[in-house]
PDB file of N, CA and C in Angstrom:
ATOM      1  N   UNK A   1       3.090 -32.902   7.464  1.00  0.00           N
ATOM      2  CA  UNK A   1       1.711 -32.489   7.606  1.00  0.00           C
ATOM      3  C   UNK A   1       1.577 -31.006   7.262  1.00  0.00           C
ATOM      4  N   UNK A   2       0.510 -30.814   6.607  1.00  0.00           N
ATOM      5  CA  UNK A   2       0.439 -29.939   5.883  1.00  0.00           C
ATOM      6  C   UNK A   2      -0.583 -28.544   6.986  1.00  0.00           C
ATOM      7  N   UNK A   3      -0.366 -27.142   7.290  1.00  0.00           N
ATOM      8  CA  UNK A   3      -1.420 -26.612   8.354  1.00  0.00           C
ATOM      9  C   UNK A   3      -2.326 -26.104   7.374  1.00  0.00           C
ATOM     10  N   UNK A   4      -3.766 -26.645   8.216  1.00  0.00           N
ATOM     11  CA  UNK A   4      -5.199 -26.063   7.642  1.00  0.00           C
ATOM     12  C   UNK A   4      -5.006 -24.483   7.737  1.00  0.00           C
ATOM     13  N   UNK A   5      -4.376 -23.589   8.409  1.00  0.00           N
ATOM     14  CA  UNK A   5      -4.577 -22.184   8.823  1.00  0.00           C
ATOM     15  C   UNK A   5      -4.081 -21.550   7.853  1.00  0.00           C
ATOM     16  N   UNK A   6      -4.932 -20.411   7.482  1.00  0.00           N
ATOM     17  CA  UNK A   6      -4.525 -19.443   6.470  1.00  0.00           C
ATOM     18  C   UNK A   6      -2.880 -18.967   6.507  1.00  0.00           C
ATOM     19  N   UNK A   7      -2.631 -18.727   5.155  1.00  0.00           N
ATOM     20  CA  UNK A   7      -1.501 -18.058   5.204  1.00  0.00           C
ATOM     21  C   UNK A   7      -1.082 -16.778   5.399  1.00  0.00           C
ATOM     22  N   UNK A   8      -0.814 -16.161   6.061  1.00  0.00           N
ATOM     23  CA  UNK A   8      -0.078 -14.660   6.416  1.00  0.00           C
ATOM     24  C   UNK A   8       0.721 -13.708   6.060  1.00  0.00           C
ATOM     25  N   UNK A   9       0.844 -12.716   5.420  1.00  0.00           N
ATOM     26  CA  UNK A   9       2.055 -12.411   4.762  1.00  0.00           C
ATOM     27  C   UNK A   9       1.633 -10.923   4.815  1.00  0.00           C
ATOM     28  N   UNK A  10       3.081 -10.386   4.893  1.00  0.00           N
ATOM     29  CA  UNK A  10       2.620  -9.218   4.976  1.00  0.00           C
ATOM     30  C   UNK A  10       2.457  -7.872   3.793  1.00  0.00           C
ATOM     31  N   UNK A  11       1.332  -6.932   3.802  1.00  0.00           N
ATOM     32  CA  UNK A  11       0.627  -6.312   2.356  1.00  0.00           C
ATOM     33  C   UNK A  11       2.415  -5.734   2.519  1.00  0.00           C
ATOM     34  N   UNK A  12       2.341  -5.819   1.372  1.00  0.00           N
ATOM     35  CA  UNK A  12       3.340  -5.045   0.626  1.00  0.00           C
ATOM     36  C   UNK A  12       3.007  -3.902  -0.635  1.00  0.00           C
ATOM     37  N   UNK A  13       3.493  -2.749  -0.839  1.00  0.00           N
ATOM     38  CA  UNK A  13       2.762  -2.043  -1.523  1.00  0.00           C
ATOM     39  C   UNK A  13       4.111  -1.227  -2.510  1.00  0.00           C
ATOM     40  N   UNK A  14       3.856  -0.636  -3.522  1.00  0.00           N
ATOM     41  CA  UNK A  14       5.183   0.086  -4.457  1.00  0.00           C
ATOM     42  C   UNK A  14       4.882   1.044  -3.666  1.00  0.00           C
ATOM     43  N   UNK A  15       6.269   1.588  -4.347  1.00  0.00           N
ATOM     44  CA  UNK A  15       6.852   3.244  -3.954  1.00  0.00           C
ATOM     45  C   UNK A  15       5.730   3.899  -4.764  1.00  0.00           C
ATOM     46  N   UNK A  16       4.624   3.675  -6.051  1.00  0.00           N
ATOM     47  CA  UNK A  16       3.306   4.832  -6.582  1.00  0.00           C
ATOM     48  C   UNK A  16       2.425   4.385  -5.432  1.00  0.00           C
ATOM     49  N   UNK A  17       1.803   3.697  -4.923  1.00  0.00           N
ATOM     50  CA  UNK A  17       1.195   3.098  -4.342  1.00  0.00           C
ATOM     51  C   UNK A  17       1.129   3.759  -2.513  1.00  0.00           C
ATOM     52  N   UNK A  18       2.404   4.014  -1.967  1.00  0.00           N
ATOM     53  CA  UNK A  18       2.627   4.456  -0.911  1.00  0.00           C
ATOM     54  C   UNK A  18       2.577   6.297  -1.413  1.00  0.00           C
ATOM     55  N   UNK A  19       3.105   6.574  -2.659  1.00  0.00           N
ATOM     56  CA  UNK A  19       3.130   7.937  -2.874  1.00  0.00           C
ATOM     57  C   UNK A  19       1.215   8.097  -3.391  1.00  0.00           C
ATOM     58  N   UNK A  20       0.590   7.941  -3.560  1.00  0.00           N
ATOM     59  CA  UNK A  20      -0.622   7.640  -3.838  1.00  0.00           C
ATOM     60  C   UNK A  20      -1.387   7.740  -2.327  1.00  0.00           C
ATOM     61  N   UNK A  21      -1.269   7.019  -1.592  1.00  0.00           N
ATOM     62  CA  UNK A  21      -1.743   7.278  -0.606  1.00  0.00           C
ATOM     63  C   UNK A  21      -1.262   7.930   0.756  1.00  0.00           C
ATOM     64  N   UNK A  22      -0.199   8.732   0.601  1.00  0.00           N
ATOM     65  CA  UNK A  22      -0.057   9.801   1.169  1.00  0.00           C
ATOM     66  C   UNK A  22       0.146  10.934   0.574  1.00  0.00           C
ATOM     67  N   UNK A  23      -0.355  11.192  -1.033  1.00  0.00           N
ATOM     68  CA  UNK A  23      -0.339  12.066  -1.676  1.00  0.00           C
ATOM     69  C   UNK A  23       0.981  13.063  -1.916  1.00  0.00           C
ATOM     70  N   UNK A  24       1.737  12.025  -1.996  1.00  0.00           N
ATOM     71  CA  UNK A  24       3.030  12.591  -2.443  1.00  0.00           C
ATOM     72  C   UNK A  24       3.578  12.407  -3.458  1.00  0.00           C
ATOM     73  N   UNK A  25       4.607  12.501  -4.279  1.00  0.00           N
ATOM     74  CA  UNK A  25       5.667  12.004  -5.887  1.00  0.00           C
ATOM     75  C   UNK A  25       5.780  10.502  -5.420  1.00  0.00           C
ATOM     76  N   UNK A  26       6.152  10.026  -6.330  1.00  0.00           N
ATOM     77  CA  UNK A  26       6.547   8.597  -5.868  1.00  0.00           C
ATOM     78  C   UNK A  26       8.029   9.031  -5.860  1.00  0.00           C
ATOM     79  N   UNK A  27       8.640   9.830  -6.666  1.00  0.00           N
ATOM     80  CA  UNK A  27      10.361  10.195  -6.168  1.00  0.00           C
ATOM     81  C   UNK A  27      10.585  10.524  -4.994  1.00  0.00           C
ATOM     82  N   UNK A  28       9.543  10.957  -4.232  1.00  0.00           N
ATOM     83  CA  UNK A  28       9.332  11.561  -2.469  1.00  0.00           C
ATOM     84  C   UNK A  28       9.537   9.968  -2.056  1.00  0.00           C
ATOM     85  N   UNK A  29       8.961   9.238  -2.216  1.00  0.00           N
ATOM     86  CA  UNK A  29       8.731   8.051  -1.449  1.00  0.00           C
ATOM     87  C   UNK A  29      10.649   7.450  -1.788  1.00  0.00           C
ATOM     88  N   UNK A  30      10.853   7.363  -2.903  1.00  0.00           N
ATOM     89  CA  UNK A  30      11.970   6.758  -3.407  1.00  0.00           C
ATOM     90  C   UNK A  30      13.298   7.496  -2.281  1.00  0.00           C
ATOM     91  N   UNK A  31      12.840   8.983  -2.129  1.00  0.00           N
ATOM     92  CA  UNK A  31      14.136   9.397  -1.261  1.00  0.00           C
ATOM     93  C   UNK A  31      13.924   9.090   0.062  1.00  0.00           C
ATOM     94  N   UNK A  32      12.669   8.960   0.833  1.00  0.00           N
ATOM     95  CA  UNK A  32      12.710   8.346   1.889  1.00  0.00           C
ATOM     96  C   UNK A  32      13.186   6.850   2.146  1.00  0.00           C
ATOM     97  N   UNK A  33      13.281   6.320   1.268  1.00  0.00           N
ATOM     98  CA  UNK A  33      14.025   4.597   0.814  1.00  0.00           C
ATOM     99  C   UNK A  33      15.470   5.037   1.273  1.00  0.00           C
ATOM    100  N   UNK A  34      15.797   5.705  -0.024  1.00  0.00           N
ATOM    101  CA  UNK A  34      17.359   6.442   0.212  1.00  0.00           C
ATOM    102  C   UNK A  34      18.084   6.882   1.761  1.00  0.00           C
ATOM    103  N   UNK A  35      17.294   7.249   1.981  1.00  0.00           N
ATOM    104  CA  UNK A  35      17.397   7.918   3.716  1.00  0.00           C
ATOM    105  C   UNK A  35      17.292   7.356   4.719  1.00  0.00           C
ATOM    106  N   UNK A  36      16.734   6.055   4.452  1.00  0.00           N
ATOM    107  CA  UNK A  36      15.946   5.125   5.236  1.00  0.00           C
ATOM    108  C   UNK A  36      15.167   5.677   6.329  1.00  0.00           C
ATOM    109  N   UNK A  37      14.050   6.349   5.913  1.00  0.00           N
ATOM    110  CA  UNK A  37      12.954   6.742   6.408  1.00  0.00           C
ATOM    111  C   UNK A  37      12.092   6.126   6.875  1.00  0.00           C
ATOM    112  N   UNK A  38      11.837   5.637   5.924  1.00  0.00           N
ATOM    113  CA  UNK A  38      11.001   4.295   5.977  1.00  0.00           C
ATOM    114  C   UNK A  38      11.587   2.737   5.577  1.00  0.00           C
ATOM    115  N   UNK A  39      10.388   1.993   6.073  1.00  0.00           N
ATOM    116  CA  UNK A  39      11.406   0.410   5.623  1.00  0.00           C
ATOM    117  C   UNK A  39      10.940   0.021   3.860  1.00  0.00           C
ATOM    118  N   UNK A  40      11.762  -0.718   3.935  1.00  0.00           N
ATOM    119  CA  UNK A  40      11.265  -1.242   2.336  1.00  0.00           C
ATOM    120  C   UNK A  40      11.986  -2.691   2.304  1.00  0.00           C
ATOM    121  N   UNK A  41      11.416  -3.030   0.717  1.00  0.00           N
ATOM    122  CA  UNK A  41      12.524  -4.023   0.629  1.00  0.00           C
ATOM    123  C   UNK A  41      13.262  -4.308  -0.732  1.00  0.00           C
ATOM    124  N   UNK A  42      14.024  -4.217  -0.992  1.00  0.00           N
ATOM    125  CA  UNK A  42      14.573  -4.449  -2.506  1.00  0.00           C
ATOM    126  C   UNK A  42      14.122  -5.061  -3.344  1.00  0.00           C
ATOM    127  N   UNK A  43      13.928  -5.740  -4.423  1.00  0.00           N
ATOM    128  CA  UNK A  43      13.647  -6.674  -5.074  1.00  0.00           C
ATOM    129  C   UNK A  43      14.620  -7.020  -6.202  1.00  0.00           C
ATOM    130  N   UNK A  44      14.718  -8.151  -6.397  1.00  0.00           N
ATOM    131  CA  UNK A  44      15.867  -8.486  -7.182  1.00  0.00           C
ATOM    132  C   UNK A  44      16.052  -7.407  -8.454  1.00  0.00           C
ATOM    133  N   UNK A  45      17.444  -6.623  -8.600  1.00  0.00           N
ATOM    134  CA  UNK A  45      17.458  -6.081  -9.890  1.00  0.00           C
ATOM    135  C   UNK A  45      17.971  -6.781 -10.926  1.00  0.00           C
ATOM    136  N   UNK A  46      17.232  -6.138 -12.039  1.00  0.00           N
ATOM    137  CA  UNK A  46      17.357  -6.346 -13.474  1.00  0.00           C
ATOM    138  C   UNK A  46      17.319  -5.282 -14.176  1.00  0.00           C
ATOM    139  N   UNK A  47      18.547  -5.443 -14.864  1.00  0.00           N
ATOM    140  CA  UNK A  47      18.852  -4.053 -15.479  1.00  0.00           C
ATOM    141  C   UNK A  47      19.429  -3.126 -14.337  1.00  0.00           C
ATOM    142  N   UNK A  48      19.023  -1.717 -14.579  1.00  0.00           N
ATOM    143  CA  UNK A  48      19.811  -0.715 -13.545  1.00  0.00           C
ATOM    144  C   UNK A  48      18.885  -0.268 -13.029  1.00  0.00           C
ATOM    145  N   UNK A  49      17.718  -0.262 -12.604  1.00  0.00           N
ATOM    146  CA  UNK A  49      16.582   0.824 -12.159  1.00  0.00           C
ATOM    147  C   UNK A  49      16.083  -0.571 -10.853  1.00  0.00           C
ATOM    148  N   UNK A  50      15.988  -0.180  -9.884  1.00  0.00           N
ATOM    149  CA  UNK A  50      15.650  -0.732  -8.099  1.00  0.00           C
ATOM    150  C   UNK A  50      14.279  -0.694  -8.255  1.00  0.00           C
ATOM    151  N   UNK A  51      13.683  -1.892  -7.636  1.00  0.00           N
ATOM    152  CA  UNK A  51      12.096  -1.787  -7.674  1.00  0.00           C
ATOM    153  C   UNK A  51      12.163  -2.190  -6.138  1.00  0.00           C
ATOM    154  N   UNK A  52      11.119  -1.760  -5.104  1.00  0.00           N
ATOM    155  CA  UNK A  52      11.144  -2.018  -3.846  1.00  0.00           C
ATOM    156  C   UNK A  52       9.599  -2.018  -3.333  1.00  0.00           C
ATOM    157  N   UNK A  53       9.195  -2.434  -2.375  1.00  0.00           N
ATOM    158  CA  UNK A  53       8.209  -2.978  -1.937  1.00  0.00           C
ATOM    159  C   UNK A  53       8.375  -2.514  -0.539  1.00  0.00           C
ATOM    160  N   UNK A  54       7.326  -1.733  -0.145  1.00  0.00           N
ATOM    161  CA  UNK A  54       7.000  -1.118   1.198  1.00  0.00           C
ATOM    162  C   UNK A  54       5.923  -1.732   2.300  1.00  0.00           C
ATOM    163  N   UNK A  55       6.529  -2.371   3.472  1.00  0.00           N
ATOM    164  CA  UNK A  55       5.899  -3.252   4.108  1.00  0.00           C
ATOM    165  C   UNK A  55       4.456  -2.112   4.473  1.00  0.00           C
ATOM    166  N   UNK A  56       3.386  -2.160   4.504  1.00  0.00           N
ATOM    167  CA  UNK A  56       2.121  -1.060   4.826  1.00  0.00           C
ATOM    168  C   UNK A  56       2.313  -0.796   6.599  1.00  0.00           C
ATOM    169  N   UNK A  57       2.421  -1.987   6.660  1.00  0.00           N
ATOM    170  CA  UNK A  57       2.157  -1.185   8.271  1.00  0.00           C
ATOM    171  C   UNK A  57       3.557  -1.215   8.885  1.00  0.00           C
ATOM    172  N   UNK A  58       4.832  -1.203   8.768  1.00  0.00           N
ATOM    173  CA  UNK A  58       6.188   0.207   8.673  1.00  0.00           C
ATOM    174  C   UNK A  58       5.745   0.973   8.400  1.00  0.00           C
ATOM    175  N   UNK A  59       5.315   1.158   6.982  1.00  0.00           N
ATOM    176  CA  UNK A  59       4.892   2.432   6.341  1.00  0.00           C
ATOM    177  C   UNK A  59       4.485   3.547   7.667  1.00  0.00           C
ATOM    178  N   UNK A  60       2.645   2.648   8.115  1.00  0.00           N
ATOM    179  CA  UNK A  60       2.082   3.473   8.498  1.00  0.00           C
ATOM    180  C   UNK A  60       2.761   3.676  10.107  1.00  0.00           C
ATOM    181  N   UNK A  61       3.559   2.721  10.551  1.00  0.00           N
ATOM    182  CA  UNK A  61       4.508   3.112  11.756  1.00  0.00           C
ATOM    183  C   UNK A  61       5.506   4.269  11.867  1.00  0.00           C
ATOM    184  N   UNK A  62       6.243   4.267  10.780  1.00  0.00           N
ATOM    185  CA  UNK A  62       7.142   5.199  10.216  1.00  0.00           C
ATOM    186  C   UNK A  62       6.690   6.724  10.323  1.00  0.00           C
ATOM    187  N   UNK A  63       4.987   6.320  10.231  1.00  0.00           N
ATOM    188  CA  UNK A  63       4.456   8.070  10.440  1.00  0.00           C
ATOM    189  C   UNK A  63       4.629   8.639  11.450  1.00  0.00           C
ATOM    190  N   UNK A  64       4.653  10.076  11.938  1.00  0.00           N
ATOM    191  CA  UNK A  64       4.540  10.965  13.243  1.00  0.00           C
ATOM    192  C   UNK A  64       3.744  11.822  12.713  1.00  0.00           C
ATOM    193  N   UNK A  65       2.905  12.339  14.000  1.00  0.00           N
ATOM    194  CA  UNK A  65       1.960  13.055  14.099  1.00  0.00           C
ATOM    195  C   UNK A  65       0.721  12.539  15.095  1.00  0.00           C
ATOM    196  N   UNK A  66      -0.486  13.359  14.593  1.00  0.00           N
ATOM    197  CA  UNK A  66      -1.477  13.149  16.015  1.00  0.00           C
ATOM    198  C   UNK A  66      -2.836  13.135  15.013  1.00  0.00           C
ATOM    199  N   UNK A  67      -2.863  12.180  13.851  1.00  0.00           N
ATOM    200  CA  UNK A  67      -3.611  11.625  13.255  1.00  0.00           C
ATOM    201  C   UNK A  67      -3.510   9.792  12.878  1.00  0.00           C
ATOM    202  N   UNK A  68      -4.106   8.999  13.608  1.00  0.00           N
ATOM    203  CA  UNK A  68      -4.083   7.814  13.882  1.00  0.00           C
ATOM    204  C   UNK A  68      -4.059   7.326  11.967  1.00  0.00           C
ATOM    205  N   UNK A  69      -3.670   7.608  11.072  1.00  0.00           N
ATOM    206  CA  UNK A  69      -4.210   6.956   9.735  1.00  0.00           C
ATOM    207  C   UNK A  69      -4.398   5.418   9.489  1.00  0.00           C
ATOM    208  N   UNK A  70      -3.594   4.688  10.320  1.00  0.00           N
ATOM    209  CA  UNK A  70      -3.730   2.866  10.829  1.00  0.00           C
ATOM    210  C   UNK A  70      -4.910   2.827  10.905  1.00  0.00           C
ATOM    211  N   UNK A  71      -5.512   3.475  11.307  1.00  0.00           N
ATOM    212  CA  UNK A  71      -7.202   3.449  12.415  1.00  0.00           C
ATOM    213  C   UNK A  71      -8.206   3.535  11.505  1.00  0.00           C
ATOM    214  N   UNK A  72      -8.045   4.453  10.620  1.00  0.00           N
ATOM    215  CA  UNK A  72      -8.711   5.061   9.585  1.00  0.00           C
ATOM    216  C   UNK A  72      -8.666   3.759   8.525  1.00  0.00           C
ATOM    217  N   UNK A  73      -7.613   3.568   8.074  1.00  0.00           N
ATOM    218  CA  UNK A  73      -7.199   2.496   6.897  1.00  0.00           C
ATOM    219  C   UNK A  73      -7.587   0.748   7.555  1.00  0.00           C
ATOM    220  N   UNK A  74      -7.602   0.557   8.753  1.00  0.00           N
ATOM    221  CA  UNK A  74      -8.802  -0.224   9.172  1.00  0.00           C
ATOM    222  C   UNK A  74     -10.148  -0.604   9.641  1.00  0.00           C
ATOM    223  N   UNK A  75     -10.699   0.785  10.179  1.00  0.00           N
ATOM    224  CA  UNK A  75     -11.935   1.240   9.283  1.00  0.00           C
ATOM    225  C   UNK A  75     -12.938   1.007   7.989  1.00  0.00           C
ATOM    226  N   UNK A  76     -11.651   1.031   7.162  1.00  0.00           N
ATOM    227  CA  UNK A  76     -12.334   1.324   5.820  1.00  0.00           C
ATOM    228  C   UNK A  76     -12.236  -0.293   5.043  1.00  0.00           C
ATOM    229  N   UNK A  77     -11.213  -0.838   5.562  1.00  0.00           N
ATOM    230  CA  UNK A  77     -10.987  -2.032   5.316  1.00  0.00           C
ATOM    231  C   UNK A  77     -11.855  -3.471   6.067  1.00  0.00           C
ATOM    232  N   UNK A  78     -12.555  -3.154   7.248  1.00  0.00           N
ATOM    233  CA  UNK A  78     -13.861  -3.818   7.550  1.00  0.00           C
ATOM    234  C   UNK A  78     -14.988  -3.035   6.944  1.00  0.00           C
ATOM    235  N   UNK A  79     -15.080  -1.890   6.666  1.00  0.00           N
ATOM    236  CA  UNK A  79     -16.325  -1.606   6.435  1.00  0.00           C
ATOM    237  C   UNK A  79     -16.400  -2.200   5.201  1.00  0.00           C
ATOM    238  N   UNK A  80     -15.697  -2.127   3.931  1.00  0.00           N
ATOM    239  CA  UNK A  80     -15.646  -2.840   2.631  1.00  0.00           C
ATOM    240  C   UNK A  80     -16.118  -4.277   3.161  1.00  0.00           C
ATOM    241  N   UNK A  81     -14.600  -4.870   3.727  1.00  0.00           N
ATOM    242  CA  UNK A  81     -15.459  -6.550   3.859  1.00  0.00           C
ATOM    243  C   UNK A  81     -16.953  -6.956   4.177  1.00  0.00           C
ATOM    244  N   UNK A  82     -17.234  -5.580   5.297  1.00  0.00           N
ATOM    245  CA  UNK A  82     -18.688  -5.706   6.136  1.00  0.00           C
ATOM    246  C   UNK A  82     -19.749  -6.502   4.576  1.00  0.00           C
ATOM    247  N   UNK A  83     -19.361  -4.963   3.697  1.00  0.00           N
ATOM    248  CA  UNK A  83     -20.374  -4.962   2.219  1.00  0.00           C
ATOM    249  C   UNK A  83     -19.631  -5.703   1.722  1.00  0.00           C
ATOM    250  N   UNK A  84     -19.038  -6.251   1.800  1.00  0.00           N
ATOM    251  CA  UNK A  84     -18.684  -7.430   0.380  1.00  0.00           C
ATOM    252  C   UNK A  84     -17.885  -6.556  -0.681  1.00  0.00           C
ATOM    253  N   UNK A  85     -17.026  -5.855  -0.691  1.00  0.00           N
ATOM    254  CA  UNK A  85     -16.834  -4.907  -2.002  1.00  0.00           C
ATOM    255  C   UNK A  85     -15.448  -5.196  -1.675  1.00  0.00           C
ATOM    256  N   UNK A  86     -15.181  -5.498  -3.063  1.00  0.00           N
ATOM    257  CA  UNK A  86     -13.392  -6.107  -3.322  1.00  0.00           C
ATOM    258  C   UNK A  86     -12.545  -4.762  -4.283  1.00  0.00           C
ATOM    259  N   UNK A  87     -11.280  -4.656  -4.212  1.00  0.00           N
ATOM    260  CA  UNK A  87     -10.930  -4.299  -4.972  1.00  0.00           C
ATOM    261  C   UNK A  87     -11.263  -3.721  -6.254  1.00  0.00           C
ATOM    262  N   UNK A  88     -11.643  -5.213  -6.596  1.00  0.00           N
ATOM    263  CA  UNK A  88     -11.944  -5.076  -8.117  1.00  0.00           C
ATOM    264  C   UNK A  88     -13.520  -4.202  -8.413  1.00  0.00           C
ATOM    265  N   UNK A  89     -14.362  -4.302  -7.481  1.00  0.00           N
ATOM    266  CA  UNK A  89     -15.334  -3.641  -7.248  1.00  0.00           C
ATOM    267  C   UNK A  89     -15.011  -2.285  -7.332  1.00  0.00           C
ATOM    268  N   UNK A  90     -13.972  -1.457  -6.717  1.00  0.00           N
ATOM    269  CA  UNK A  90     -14.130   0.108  -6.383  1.00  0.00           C
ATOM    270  C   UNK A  90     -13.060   0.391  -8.233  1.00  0.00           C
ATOM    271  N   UNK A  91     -12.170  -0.290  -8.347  1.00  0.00           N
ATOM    272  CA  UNK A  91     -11.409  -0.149  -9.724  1.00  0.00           C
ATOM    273  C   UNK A  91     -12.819   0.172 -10.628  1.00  0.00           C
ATOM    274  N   UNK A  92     -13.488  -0.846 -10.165  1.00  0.00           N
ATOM    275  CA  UNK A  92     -14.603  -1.064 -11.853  1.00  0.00           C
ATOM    276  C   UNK A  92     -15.368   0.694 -11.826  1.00  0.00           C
ATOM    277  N   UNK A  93     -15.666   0.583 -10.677  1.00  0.00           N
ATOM    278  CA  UNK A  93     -16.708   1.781 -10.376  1.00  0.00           C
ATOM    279  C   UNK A  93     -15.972   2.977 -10.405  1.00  0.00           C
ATOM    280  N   UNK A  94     -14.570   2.970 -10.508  1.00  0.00           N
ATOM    281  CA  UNK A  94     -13.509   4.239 -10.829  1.00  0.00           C
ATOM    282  C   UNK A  94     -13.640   4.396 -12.670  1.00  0.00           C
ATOM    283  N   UNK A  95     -13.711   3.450 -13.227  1.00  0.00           N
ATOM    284  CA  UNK A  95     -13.908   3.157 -14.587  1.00  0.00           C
ATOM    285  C   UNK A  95     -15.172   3.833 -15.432  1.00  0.00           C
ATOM    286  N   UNK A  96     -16.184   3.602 -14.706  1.00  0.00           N
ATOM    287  CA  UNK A  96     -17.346   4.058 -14.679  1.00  0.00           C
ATOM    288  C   UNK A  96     -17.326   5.480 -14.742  1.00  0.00           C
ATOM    289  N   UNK A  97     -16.970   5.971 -13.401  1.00  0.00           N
ATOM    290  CA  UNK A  97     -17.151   7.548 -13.443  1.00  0.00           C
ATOM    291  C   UNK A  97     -15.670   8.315 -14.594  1.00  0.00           C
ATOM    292  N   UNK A  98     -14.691   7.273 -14.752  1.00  0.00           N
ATOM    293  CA  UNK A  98     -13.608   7.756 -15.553  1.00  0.00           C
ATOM    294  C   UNK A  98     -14.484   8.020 -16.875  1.00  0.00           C
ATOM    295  N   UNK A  99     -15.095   7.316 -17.520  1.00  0.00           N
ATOM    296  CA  UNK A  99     -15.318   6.665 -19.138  1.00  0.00           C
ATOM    297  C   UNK A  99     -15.870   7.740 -18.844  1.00  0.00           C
ATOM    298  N   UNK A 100     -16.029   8.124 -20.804  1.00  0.00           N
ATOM    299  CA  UNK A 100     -16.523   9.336 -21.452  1.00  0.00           C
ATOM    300  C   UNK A 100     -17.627   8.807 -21.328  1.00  0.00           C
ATOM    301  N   UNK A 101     -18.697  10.142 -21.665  1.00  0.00           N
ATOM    302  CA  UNK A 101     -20.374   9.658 -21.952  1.00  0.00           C
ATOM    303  C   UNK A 101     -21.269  10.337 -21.628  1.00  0.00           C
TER     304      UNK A 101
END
């Protein structure tokens, strides 16, 4: 039997992606991997270069300090759903103000 209930999984995000939103190198993020700073997870290699995947909320556990950013980044993540605005919505409208004209 198959369950009606959504599936669960947890956001996973790259090493630009985590350096992106804490405004750091993504080589910053890569040496905290190294150090095990933070968690991650490997992904199968091919070739010689490591690609890894950063669970988001380790990530945002992994932080110290006396700024809640979890709080903030769910915030912003109901207020979007509230309006209906996906992803692909804020990309398009980054496009917009990017393009020449």
């Amino acid at each position: 039997m198959q369950s009606t209930l959504p599936r669960l999984s947890p956001r996973l995000i790259t090493t630009r992606e985590a350096a992106e939103m804490l405004h750091v190198s993504p080589r910053t993020v890569v040496k905290w991997i190294d150090h095990e700073a933070i968690p991650y997870v490997r992904l199968p290699q091919v070739g010689e270069r490591n690609e890894y995947r950063i669970p988001l909320v380790g990530l945002l556990k992994s932080l110290g300090g006396t700024y809640d950013l979890a709080a903030e980044l769910r915030a912003l993540d109901a207020a979007a759903f509230e309006a209906a605005v996906t992803d692909e919505d804020v990309l398009a409208a980054l496009d917009e103000v990017d393009a020449p004209g």
